[in-house]
Protein backbone atom coordinates (compact mmCIF):
# COMPACT_ATOMS: atom_id res chain seq x y z
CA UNK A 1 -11.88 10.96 -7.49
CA UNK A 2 -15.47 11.60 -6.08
CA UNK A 3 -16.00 12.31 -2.89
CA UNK A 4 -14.97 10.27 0.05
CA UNK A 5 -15.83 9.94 3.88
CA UNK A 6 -11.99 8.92 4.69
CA UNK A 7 -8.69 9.89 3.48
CA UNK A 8 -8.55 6.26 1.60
CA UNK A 9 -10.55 7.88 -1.72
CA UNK A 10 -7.97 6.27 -4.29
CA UNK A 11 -8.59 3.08 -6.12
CA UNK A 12 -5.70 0.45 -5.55
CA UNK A 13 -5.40 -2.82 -7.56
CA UNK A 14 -4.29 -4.79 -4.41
CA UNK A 15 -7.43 -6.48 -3.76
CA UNK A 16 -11.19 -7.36 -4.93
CA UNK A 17 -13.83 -9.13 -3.74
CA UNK A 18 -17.28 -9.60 -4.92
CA UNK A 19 -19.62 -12.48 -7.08
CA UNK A 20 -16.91 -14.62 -9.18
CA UNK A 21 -19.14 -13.68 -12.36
CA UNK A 22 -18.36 -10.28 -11.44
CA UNK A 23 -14.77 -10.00 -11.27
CA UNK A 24 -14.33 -12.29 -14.13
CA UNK A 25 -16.13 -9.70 -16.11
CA UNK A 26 -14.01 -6.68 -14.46
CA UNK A 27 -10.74 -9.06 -15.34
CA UNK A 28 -11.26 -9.06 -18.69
CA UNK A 29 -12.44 -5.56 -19.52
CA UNK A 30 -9.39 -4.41 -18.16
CA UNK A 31 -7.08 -6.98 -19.85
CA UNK A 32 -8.75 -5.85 -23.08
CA UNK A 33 -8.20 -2.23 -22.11
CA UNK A 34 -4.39 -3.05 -21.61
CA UNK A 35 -4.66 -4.93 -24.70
CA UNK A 36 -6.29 -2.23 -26.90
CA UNK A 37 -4.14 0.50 -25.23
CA UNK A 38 -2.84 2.91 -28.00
CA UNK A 39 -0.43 6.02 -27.68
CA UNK A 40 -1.35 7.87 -24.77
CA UNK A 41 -2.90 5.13 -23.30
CA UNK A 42 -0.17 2.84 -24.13
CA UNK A 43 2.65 5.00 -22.04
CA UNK A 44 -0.22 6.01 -18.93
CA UNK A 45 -0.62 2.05 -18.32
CA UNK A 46 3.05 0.65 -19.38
CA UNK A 47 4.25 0.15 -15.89
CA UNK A 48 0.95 0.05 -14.15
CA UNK A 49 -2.03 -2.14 -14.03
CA UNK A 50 -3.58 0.13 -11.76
CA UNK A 51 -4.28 2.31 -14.48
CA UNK A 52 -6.45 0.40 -16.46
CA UNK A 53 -8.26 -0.62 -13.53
CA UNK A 54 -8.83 3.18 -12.46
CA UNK A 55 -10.66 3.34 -15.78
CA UNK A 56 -12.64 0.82 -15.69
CA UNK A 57 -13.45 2.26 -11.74
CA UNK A 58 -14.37 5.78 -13.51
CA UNK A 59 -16.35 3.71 -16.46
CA UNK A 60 -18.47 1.42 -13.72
CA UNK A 61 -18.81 3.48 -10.74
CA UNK A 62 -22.49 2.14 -10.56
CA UNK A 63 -20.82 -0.88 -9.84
CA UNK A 64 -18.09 -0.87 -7.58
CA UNK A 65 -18.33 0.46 -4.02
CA UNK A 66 -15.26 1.21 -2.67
CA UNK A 67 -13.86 0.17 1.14
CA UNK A 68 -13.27 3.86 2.12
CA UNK A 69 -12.56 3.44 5.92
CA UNK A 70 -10.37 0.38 5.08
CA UNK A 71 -12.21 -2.01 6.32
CA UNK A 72 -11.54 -5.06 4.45
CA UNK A 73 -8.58 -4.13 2.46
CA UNK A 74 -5.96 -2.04 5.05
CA UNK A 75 -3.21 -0.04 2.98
CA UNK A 76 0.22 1.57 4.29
CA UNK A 77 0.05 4.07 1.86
CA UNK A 78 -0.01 7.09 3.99
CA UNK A 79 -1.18 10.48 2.34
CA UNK A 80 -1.34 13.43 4.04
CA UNK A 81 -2.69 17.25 2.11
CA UNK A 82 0.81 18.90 2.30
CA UNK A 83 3.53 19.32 0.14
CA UNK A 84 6.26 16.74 0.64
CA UNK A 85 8.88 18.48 2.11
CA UNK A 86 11.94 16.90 -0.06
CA UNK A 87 10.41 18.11 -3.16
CA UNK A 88 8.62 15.01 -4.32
CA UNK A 89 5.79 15.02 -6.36
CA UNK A 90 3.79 12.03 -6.19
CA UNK A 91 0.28 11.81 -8.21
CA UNK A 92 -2.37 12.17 -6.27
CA UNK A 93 -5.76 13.82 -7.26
CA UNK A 94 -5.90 16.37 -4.66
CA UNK A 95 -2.59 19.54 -4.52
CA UNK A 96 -0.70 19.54 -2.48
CA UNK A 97 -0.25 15.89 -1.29
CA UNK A 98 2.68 13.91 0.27
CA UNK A 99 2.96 10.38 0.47
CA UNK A 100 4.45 10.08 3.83
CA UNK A 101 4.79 6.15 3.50
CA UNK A 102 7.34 6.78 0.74
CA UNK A 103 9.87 8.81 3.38
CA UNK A 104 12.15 5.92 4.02
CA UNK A 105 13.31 8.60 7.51
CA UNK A 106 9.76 8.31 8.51
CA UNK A 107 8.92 4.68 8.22
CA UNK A 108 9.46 4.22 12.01
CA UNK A 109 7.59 6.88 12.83
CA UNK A 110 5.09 6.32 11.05
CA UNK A 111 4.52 2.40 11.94
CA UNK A 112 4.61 3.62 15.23
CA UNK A 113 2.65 6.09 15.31
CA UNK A 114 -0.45 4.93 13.36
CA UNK A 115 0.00 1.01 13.67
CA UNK A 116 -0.09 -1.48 16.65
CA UNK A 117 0.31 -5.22 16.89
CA UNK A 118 -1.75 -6.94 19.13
CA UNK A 119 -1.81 -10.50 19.41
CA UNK A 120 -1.77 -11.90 15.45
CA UNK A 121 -3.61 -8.55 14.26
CA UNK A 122 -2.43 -4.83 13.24
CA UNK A 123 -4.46 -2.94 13.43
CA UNK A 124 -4.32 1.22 12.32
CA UNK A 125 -6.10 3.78 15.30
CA UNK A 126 -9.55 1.63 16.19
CA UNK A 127 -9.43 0.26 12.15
CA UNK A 128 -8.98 -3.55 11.39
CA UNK A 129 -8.75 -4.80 8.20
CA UNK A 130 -8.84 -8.39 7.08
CA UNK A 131 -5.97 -7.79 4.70
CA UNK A 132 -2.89 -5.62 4.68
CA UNK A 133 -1.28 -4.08 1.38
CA UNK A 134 1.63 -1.97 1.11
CA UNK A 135 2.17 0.06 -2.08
CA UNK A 136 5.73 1.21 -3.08
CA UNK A 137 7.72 2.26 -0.07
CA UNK A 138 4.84 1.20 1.88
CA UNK A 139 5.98 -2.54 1.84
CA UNK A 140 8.75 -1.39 4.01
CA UNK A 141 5.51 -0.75 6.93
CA UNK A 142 4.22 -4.11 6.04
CA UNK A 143 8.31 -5.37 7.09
CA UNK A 144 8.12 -3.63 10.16
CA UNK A 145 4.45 -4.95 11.19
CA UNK A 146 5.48 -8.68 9.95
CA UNK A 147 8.43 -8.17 12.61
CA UNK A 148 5.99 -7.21 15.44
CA UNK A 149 3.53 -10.06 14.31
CA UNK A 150 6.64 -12.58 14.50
CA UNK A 151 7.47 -11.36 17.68
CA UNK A 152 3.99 -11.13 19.18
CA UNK A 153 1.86 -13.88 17.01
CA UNK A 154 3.70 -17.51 17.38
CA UNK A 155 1.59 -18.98 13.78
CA UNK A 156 2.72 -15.99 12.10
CA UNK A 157 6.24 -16.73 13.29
CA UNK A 158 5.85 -20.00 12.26
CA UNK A 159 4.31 -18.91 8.68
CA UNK A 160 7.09 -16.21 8.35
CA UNK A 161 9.68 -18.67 8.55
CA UNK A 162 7.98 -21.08 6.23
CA UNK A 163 7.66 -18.83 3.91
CA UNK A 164 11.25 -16.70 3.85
CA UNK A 165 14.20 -18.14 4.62
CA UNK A 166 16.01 -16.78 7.66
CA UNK A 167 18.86 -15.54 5.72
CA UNK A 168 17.20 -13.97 3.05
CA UNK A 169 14.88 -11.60 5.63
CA UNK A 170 18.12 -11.13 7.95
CA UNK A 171 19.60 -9.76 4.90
CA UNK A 172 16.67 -7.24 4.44
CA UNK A 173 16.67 -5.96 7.87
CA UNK A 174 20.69 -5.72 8.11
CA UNK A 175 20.74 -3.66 4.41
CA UNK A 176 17.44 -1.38 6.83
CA UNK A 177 19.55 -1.10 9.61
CA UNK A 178 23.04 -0.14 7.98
CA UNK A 179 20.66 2.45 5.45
CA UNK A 180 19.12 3.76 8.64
CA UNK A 181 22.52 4.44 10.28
CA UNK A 182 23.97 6.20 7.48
CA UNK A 183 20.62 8.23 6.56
CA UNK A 184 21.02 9.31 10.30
CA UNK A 185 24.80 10.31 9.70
CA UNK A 186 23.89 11.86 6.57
CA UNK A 187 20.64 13.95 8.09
CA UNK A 188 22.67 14.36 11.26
CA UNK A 189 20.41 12.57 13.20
């Protein structure tokens, strides 16, 4: 990846924004990249969309500026330039890298530690985004901060609610609770 002023140097396909004209054109090349996608290129992009979209990023620099300090687009991917210390490997362009965000024994920890709630906003060290993404584990942050919004933020309460049924998000955090209890039996925590 070239250079960047901020850890956040990686491309992710969870949000765009620019002239309609301009996406629509971005859209398609990468649908007919997907759709032209032989051998190699098949198997790099069968699970991923993100793939075809880093190559049309690395075809079009000249015309895509990335949001390096996270300023529209926020992401609870957290990387850190160590190696992951259960062996994982993730991809990442730079060696060694861990992807903290996908330690399921760090994820309170790491909300903690990096995120706050105030009012209806989250916001990451002095950083506010307009819009939140979680990749992979990193959905499991975006949980914890829609808890603290709920708690905090009555509308997002109120949208929460309308949007998940009680039961089904009860079920999520009671499945996070139990797994946290045994991971701390198991890690004799």
């Amino acid at each position: 990846y070239p250079e960047s002023p901020t850890d956040s140097k990686y491309l992710n396909a969870g949000g765009y924004m620019g002239p309609a004209d301009a996406l629509a054109t971005m859209i398609s090349a990468v649908l007919e990249l997907k759709e032209s996608a032989q051998g190699e290129e098949l198997e790099k992009g069968r699970d991923s969309d993100q793939y075809y979209f880093k190559r049309y990023f690395w075809d079009n620099q000249h015309m895509i500026a990335m949001d390096y300090h996270q300023s529209i687009f926020g992401n609870f991917l957290e990387v850190v330039n160590k190696p992951c210390e259960n062996d994982w490997l993730p991809q990442c362009a730079r060696k060694p890298c861990c992807t903290e965000s996908d330690d399921f024994r760090r994820f309170a920890d790491l909300f903690y530690g990096r995120y706050e709630v105030r009012g209806c906003a989250v916001w990451r060290g002095s950083n506010l985004p307009v819009s939140w993404h979680g990749n992979g584990a990193g959905k499991w942050l975006w949980l914890l901060a829609l808890d603290r919004l709920a708690l905090e933020c009555a509308p997002a309460a109120n949208v929460t609610l309308a949007r998940y049924p009680v039961e089904m998000l009860r079920g999520v955090y009671e499945k996070f609770e139990k797994r946290s209890i045994t991971q701390q039996d198991w890690f004799g925590g």
